[in-house]
Protein backbone atom coordinates (compact mmCIF):
# COMPACT_ATOMS: atom_id res chain seq x y z
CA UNK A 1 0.00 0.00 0.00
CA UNK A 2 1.05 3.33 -0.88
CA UNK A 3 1.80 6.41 1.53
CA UNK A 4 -0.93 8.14 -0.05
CA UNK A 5 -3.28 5.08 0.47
CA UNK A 6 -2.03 5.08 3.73
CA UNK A 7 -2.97 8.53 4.26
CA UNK A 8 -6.64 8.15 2.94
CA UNK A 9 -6.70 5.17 4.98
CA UNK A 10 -5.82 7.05 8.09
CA UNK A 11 -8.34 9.84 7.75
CA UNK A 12 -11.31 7.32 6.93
CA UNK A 13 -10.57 6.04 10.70
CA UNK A 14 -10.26 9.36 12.33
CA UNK A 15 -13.42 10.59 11.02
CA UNK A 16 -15.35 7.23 11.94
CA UNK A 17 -14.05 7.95 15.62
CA UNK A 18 -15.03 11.49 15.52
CA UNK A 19 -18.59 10.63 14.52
CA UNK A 20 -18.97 8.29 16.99
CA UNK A 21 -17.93 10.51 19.59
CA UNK A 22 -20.71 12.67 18.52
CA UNK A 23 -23.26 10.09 18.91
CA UNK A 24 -22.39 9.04 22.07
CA UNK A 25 -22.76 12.55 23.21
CA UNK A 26 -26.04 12.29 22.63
CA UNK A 27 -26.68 9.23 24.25
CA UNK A 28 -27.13 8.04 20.62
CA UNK A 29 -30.52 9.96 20.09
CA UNK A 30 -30.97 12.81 17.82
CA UNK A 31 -34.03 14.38 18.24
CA UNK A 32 -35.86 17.01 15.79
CA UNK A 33 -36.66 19.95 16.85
CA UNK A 34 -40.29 21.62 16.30
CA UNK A 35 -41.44 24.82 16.15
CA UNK A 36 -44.53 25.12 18.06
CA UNK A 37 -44.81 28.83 18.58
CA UNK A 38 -48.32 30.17 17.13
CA UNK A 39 -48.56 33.31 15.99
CA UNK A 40 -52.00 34.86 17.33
CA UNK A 41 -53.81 37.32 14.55
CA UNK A 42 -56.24 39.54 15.89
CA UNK A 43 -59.85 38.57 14.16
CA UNK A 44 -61.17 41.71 14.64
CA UNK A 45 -59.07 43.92 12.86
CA UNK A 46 -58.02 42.87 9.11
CA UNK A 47 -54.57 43.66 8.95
CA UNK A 48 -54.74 43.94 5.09
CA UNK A 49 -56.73 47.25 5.75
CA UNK A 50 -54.46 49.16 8.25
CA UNK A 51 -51.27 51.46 6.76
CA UNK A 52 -49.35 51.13 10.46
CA UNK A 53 -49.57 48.42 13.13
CA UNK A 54 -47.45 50.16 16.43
CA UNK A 55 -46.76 48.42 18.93
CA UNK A 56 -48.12 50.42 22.46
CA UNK A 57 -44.43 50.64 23.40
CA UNK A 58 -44.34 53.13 20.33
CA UNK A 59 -47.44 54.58 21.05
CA UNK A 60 -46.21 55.39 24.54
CA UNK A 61 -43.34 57.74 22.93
CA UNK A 62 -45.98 59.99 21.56
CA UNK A 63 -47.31 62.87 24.12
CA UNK A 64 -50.67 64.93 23.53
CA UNK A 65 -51.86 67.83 26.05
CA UNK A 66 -53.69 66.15 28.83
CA UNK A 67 -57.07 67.83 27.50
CA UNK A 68 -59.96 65.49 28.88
CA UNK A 69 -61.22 65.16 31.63
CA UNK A 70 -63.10 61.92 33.10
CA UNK A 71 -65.61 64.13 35.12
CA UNK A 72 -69.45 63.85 35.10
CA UNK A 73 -68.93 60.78 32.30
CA UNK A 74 -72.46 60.50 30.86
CA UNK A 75 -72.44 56.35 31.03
CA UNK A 76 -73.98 54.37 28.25
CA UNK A 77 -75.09 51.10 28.07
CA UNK A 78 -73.09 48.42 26.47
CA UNK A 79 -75.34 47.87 23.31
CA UNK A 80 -75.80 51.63 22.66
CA UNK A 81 -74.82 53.28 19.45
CA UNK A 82 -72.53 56.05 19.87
CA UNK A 83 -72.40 59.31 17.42
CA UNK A 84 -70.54 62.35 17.73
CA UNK A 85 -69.91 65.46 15.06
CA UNK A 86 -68.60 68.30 15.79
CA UNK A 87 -70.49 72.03 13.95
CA UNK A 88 -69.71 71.59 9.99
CA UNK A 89 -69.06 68.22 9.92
CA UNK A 90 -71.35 67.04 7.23
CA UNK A 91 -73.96 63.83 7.67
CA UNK A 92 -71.96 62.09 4.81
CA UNK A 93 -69.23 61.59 7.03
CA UNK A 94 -71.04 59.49 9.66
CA UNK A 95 -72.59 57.76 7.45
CA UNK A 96 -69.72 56.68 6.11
CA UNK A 97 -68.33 55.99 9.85
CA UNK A 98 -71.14 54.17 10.26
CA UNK A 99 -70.88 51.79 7.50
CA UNK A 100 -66.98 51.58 7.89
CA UNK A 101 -66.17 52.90 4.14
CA UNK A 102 -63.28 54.79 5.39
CA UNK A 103 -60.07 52.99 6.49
CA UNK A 104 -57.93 52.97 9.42
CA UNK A 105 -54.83 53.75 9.24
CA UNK A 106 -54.37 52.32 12.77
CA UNK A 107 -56.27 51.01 15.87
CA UNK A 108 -55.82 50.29 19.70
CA UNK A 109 -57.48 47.67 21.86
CA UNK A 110 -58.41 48.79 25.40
CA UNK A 111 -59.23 45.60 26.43
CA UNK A 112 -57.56 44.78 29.88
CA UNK A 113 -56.69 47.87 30.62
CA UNK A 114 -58.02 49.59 33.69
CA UNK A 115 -59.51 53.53 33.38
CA UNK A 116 -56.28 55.54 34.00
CA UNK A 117 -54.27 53.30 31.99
CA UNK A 118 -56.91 53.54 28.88
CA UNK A 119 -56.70 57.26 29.52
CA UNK A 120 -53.05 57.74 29.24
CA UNK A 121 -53.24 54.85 26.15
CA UNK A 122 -56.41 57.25 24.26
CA UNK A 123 -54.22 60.66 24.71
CA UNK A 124 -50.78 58.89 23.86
CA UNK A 125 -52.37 57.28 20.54
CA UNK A 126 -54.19 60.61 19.74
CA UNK A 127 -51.02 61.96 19.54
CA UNK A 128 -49.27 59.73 17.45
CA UNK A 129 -51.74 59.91 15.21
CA UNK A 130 -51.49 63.33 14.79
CA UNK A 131 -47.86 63.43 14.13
CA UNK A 132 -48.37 61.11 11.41
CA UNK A 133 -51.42 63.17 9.95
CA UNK A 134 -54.00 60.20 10.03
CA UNK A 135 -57.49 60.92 9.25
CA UNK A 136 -59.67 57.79 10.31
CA UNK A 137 -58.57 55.52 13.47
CA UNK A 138 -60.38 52.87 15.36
CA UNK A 139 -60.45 52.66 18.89
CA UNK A 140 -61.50 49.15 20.39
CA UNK A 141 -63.28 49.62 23.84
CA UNK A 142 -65.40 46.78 24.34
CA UNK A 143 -69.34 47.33 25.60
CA UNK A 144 -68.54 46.28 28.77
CA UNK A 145 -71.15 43.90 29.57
CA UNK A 146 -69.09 42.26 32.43
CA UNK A 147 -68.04 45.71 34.03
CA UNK A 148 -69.58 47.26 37.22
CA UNK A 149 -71.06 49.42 35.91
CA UNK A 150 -71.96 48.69 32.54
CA UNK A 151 -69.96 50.21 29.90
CA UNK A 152 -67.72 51.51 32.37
CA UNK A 153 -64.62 51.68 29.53
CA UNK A 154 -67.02 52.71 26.54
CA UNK A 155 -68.80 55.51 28.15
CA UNK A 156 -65.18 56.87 29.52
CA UNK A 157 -63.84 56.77 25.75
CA UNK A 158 -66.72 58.74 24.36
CA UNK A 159 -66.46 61.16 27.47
CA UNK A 160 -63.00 62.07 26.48
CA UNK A 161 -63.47 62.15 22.94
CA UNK A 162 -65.66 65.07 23.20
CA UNK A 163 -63.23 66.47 24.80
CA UNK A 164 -60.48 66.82 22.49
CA UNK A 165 -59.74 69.51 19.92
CA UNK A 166 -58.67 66.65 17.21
CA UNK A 167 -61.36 64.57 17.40
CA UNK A 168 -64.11 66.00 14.65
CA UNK A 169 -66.42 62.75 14.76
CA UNK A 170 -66.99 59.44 15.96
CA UNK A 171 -69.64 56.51 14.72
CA UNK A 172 -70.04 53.06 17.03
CA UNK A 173 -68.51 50.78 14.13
CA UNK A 174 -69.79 48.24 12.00
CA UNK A 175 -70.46 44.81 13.31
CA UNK A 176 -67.45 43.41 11.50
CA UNK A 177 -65.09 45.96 13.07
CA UNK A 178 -66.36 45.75 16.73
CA UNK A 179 -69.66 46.83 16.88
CA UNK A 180 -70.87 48.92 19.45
CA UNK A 181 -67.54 47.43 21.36
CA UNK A 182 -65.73 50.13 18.76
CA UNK A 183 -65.79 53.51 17.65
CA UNK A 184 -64.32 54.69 14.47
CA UNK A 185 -62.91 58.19 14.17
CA UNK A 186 -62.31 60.92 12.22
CA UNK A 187 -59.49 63.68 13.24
CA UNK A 188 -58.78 66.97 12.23
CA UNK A 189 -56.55 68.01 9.34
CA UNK A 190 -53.22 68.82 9.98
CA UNK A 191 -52.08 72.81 8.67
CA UNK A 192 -49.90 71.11 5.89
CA UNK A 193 -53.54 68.79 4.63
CA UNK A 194 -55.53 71.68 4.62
CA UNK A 195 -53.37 74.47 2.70
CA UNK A 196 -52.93 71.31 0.06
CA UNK A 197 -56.74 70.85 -0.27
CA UNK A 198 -57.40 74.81 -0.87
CA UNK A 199 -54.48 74.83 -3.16
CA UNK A 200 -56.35 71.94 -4.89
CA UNK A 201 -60.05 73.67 -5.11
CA UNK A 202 -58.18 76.94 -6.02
CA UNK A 203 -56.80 75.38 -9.27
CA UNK A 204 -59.71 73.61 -10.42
């Protein structure tokens, strides 16, 4: 036999001892790993439809002037239909609301969430939203049916609302976006929208 022969020879062996080394580390049992993480989609909300999904750790980031209050909270009832518009706000737009024609460009679920954390959640996500100049947003509240009293979160979340300079309009949503466990919402123009839009008319 040749030294090269040899040679060959010699790493066939080592690698046969190597390998079962390996083995015997694991007690000769190999076993396949599985993934069995889930990923959990909310039904809800169809992602397809929304421009942003933030998580609330970004939300939290944004600030808004602490303009509501949670005094003298007219409370609703859990199955009521909820309808806000502010003078000039034309019936078109709820209607629209209403039948959920306009999109989201992003949402929040309150669920869980006590009063003063919803609170801080509603003004911090207000604000975000205005940074980014979005027009319609959904905010999940729940009816409450559970709560003592009723519609303890949903009557707070219209309260405050009201309240707030940005906020134009609100319509309970439709049934496949929440129901009366959602309002949709319609803010205010930013400065930059509006000069665009006259700019527009002014040309035609």
């Amino acid at each position: 036999m040749s030294d090269k022969e040899n040679f060959l020879e010699l790493l066939k062996e080592q690698s046969k001892e190597k390998t079962e080394d390996f083995s015997s580390l694991l007690d000769g049992e190999i076993k396949v790993i599985v993934q069995d993480k889930i990923e959990l989609k909310s039904k809800g909300i169809d992602e397809a439809l929304a421009k942003i999904r933030q998580s609330s750790a970004v939300h939290a980031k944004e600030e808004i002037a602490d303009t509501a209050s949670s005094s003298f909270v007219n409370m609703v009832k859990p199955n009521d239909v909820l309808v806000f518009k502010r003078p000039g706000i034309q019936p078109y737009v709820l209607q629209k609301l209403r039948k959920g024609e306009y999109v989201e460009a992003d949402y929040i679920d309150l669920h869980g969430k006590t009063i003063e954390q919803a609170y801080e959640t509603v003004m911090k996500f207000i604000g975000f939203a205005k940074k980014h100049e979005f027009r319609t947003i959904l905010i999940i509240h729940g009816k409450g049916e559970r709560s003592n009293p009723k519609a303890l979160m949903k009557s707070h979340v219209a309260h405050w609302l009201k309240q707030i300079p940005e906020v134009m309009a609100y319509h309970s949503a439709p049934v496949w976006k929440g129901g009366a466990g959602a309002l949709y919402v319609i803010l205010k123009k930013s400065d930059k929208a509006s000069i665009i839009n006259r700019e527009i008319y002014q040309k035609r």
